[in-house]
Protein backbone atom coordinates (compact mmCIF):
# COMPACT_ATOMS: atom_id res chain seq x y z
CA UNK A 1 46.71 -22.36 -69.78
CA UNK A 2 47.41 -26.15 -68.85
CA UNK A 3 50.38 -26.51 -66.92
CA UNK A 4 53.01 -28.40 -68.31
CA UNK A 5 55.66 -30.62 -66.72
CA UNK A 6 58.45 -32.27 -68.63
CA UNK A 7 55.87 -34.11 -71.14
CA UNK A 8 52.95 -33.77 -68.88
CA UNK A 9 50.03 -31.25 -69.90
CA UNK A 10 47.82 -30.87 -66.85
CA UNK A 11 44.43 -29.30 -67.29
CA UNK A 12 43.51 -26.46 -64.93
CA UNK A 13 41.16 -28.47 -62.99
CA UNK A 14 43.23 -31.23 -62.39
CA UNK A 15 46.42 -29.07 -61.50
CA UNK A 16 43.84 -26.52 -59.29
CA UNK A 17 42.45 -29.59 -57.29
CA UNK A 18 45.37 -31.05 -56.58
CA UNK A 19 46.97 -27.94 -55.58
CA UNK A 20 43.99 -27.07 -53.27
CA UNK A 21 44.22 -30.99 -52.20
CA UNK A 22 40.77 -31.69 -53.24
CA UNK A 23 40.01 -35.43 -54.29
CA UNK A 24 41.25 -36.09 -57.82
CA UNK A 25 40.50 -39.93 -59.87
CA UNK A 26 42.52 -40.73 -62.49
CA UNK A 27 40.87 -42.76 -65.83
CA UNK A 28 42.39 -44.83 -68.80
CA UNK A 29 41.85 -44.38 -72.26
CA UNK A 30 42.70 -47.93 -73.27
CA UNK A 31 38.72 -48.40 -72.77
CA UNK A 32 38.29 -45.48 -75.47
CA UNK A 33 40.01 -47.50 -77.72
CA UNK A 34 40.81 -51.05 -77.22
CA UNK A 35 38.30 -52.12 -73.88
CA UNK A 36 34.68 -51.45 -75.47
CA UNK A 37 33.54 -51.06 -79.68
CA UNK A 38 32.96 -47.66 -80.31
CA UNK A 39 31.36 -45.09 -79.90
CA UNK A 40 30.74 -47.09 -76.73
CA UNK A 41 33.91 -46.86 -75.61
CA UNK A 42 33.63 -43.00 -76.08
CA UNK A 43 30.36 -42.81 -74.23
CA UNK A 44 31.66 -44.80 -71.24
CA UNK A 45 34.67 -42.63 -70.85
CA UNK A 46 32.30 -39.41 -71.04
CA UNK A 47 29.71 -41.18 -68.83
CA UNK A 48 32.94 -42.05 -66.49
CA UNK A 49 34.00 -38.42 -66.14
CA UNK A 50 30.33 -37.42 -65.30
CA UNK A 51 29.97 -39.99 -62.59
CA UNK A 52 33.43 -38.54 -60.90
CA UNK A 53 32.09 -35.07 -61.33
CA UNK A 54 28.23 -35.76 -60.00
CA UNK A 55 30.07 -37.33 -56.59
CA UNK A 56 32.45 -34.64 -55.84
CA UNK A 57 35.50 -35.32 -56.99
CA UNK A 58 37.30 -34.04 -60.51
CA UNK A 59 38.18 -36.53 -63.19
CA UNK A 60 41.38 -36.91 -64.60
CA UNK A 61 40.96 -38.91 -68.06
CA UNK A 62 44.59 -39.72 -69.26
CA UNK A 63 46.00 -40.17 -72.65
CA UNK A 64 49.01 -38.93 -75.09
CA UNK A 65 48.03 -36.88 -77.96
CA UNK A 66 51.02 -34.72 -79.70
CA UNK A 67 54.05 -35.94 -77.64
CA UNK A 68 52.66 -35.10 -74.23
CA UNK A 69 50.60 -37.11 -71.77
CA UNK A 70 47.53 -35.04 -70.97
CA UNK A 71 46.23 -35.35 -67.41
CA UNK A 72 42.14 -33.76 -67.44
CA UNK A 73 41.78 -34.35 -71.32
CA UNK A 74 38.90 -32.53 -72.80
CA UNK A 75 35.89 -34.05 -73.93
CA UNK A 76 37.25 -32.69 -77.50
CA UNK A 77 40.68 -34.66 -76.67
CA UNK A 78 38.96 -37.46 -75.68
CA UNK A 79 36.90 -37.68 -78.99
CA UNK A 80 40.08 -37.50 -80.97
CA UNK A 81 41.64 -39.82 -79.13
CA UNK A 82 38.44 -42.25 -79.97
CA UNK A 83 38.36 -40.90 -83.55
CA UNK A 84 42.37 -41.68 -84.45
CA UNK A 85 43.72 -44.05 -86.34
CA UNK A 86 46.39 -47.06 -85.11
CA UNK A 87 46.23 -45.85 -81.55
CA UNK A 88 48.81 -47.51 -79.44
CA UNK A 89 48.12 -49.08 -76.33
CA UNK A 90 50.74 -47.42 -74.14
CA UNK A 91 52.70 -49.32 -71.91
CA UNK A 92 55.61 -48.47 -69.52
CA UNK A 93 58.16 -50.03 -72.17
CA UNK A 94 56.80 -47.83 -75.04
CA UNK A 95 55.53 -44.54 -73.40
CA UNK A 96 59.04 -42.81 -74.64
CA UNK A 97 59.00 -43.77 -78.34
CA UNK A 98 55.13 -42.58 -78.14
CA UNK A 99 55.83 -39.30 -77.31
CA UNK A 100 58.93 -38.74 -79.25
CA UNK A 101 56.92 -40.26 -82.28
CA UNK A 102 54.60 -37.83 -81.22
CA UNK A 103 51.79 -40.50 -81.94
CA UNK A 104 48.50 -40.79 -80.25
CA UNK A 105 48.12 -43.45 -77.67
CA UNK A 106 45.76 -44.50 -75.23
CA UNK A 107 47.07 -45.48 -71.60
CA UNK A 108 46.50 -48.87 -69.96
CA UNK A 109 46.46 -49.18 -65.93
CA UNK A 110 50.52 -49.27 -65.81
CA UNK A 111 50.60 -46.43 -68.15
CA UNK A 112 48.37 -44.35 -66.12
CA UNK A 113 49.07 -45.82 -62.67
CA UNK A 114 52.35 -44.31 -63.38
CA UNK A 115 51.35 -40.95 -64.51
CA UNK A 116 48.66 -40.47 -61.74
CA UNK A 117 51.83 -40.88 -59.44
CA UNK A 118 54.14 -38.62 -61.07
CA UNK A 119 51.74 -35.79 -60.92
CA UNK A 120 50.31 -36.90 -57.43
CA UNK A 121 46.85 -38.53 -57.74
CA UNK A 122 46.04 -41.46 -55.09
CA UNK A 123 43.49 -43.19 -56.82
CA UNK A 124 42.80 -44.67 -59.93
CA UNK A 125 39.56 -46.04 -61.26
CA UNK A 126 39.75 -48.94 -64.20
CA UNK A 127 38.44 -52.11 -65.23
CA UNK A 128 40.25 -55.18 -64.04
CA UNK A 129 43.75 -55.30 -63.91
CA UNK A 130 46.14 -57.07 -65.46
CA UNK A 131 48.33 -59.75 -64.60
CA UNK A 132 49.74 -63.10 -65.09
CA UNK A 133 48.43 -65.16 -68.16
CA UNK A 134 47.72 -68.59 -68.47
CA UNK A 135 50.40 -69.62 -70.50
CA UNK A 136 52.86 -67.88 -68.63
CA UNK A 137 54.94 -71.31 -68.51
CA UNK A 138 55.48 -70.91 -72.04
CA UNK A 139 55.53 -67.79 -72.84
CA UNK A 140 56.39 -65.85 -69.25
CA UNK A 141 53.51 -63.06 -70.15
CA UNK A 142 53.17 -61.03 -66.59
CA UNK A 143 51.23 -57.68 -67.24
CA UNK A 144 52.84 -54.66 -66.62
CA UNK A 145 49.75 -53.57 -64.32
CA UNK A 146 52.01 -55.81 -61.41
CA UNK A 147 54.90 -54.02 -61.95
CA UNK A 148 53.58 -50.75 -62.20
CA UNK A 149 51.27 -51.75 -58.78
CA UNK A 150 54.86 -52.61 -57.35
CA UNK A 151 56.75 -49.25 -57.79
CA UNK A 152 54.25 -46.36 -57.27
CA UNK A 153 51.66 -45.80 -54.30
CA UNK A 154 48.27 -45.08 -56.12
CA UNK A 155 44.88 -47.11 -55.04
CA UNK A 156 43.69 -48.65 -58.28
CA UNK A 157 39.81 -49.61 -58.06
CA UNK A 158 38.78 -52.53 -60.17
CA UNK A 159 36.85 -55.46 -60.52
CA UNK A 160 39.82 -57.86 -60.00
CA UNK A 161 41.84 -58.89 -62.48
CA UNK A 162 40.40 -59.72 -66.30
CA UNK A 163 38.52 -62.67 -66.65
CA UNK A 164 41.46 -63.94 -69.05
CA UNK A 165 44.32 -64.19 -66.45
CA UNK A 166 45.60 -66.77 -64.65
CA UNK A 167 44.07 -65.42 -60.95
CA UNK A 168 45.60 -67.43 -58.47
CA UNK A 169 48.74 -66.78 -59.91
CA UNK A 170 47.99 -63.04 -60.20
CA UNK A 171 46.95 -63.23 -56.80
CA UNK A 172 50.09 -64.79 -56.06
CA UNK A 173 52.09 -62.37 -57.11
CA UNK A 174 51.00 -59.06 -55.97
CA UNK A 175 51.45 -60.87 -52.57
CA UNK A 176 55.11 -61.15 -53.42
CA UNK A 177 55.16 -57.83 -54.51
CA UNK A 178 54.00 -56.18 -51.69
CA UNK A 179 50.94 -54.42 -52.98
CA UNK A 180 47.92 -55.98 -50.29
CA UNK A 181 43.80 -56.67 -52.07
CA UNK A 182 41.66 -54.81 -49.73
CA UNK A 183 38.02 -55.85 -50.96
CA UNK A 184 34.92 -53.19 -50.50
CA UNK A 185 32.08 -55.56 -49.38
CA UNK A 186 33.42 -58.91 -50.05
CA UNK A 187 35.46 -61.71 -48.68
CA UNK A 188 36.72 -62.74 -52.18
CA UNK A 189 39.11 -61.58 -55.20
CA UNK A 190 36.41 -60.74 -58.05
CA UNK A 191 36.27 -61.76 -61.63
CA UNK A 192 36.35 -58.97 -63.57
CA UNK A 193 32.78 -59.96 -65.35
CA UNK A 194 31.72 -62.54 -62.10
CA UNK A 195 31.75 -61.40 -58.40
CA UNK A 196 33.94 -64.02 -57.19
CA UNK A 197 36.99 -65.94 -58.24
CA UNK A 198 36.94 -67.68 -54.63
CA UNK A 199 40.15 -66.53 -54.09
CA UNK A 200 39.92 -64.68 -50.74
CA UNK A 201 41.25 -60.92 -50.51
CA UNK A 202 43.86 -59.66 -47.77
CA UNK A 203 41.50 -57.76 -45.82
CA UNK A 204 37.69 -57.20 -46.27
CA UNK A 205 36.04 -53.39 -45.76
CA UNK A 206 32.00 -52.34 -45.46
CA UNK A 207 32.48 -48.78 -45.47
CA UNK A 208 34.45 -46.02 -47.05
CA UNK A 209 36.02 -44.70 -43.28
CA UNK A 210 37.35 -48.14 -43.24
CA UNK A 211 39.07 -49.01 -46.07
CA UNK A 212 40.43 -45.15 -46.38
CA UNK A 213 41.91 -46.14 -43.17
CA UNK A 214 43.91 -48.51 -44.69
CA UNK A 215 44.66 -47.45 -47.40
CA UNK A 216 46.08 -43.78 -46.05
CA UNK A 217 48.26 -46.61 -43.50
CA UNK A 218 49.33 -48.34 -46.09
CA UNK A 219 50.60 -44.99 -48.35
CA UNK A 220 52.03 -43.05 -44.73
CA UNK A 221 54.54 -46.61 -44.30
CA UNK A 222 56.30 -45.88 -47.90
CA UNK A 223 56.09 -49.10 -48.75
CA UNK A 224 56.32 -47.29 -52.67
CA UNK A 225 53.64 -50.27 -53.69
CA UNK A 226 50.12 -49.61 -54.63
CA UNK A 227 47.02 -51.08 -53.37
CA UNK A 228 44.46 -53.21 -55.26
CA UNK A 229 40.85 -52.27 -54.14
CA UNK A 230 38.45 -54.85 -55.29
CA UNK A 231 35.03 -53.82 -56.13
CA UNK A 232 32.93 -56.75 -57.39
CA UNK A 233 30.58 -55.89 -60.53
CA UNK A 234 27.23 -55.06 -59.40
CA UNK A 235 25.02 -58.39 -58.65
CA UNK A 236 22.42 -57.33 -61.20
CA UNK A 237 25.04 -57.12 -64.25
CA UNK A 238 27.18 -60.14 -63.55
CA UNK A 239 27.85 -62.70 -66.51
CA UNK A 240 25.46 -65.69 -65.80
CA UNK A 241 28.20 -68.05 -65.09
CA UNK A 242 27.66 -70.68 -67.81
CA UNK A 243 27.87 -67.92 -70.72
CA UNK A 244 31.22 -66.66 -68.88
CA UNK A 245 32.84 -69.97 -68.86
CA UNK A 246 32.07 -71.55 -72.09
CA UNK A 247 32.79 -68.21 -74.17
CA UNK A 248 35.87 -67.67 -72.21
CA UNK A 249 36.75 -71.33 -73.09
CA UNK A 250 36.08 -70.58 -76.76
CA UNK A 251 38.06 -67.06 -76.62
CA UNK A 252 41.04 -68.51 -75.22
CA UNK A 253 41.13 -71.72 -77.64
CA UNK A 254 41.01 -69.10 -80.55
CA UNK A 255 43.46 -67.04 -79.54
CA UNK A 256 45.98 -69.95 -79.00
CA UNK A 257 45.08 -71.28 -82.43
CA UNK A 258 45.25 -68.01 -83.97
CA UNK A 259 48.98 -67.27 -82.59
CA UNK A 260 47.75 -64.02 -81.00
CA UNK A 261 50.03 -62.68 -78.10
CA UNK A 262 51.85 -60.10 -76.64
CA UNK A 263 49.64 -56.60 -76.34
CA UNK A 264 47.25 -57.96 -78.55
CA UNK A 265 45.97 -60.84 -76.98
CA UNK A 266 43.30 -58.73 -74.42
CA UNK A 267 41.70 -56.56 -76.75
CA UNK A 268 41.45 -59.57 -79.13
CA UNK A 269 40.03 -61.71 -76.37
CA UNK A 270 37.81 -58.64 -75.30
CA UNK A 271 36.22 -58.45 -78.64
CA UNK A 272 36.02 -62.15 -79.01
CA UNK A 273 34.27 -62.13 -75.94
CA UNK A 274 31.66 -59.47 -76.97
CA UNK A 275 30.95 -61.17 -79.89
CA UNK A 276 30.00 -64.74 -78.14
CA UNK A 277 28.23 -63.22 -75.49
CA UNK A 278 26.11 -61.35 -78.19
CA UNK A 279 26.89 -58.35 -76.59
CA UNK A 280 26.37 -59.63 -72.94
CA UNK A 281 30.25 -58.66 -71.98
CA UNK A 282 29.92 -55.12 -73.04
CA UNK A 283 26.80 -54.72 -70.90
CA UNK A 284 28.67 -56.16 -68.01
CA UNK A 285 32.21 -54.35 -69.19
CA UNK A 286 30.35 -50.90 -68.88
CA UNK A 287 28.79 -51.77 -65.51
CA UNK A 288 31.42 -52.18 -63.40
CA UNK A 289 33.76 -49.85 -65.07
CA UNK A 290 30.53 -47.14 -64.13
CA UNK A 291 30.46 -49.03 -60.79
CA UNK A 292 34.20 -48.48 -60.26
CA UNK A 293 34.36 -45.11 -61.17
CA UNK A 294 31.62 -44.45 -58.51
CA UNK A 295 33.85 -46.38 -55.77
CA UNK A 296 36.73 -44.50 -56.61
CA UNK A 297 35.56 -41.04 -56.27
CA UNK A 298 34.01 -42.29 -52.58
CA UNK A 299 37.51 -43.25 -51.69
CA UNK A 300 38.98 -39.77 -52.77
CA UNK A 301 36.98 -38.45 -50.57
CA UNK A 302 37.53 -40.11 -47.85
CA UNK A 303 41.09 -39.97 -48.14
CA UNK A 304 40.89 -36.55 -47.34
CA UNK A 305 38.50 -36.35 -44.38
């Protein structure tokens, strides 16, 4: 039987591995059903969960199906989570009324950033965070990834920040915040679908000894902040750069025209993205998430060497 914490249903292998202090990586379900069309976004978070498995390390696939937070889901739980209807992106504001409503919902990187903490899991694989958006002068829109990176030690692996964001200004920020950008085999801060935003990272690491190094000095201060590990998408699936800029021109113009904002202004610029690329951003989307998910069960293990 899973174990069960408060509102937390942990799977055996999850709970067993963490118990035995095995290396553990934790996995959104916002991809399932907001990040990728489906059933791509199902096969990604399947083909996720393999790549964890096939390197060593057991996945952890979060989500909240019948008012609790499930931490291991099944791949039956994961296909009901794909297959539901109005699933919530959940948040750290709305995580309580989800699981009172007892409502499916699918957890972005604050959501399970959170989570993977409570229950004890050091590292997180996802897409690109969150973080401050362009128009934050107007309408002071700071992701909740930055917060959540702020309060809870976990090492989130992503390609930088979304393409979307204001990134200097993210970068900014998790500077103020405490929570350092240790990049794996490159010098700068990448760009979610292009391997550079020529924003330079805090520290730069070849090898997996390395940047464990840091990142177990980093958790054994108690700082209580996370670390950003930036893993640029491979060279052979980057976004030719002229397709990346003038669709991400486009997407942004039509959300700002359209009055979209608030949790629905990155899936709508994800799909409006996939659909002037022709497809190109979900090819690049499922790359580095795969890519990701790879880094981040190399960094379990060397956590624990």
């Amino acid at each position: 039987m899973p174990i069960r914490t408060d509102h937390i249903l942990i799977s055996d292998s999850v709970a067993e591995a963490l118990a035995d202090r095995r290396p553990v990586v934790a996995l959104e379900t916002t991809l399932v059903t907001h990040g990728l069309p489906q059933p791509e976004g199902l096969r990604v978070a399947l083909e996720l969960e393999d790549n964890v498995t096939d390197g060593g390390a057991v996945p952890a696939t979060i989500g909240i199906l019948d008012g609790s937070v499930r931490v291991g889901m099944t791949a039956a739980e994961i296909e009901r989570l794909a297959a539901a209807k109005d699933v919530s992106k959940v948040n750290l504001s709305n995580l309580a009324v989800l699981l009172t409503d007892r409502k499916a919902g699918s957890t972005t990187v604050a959501a399970t950033l959170f989570i993977a903490a409570r229950v004890g899991i050091a590292v997180f694989a996802t897409g690109g965070i969150g973080g401050v958006h362009r128009d934050v002068g107007e309408s002071g829109d700071v992701s909740a990834d930055l917060v959540a990176l702020s309060r809870w030690p976990v090492a989130v692996v992503c390609a930088g920040a979304k393409a979307i964001l204001d990134l200097p200004k993210t970068v900014e920020l998790l500077e103020t915040l405490g929570v350092p950008i240790l990049g794996l085999r490159t010098d700068d801060f990448p760009a979610f679908y292009r391997r550079s935003s020529g924003i330079p990272v805090d520290r730069r690491h070849d090898d997996f000894p390395s940047l464990a190094a840091a990142v177990n000095e980093h958790f054994a201060l108690r700082m209580g902040t996370g670390v950003v590990v930036a893993n640029p998408i491979p060279p052979e699936s980057e976004m030719p750069r002229e397709v990346y800029e003038r669709s991400l021109a486009t997407a942004l113009a039509d959300a700002s025209s359209r009055n979209i904002h608030g949790r629905a202004v990155t899936p709508f610029l994800l799909e409006r993205m996939r659909e002037l690329t022709e497809g190109d951003s979900v090819f690049s989307n499922r790359a580095l998430l795969v890519n990701n998910a790879r880094v981040a069960t190399e960094l379990a293990l060397a956590l624990l060497a």
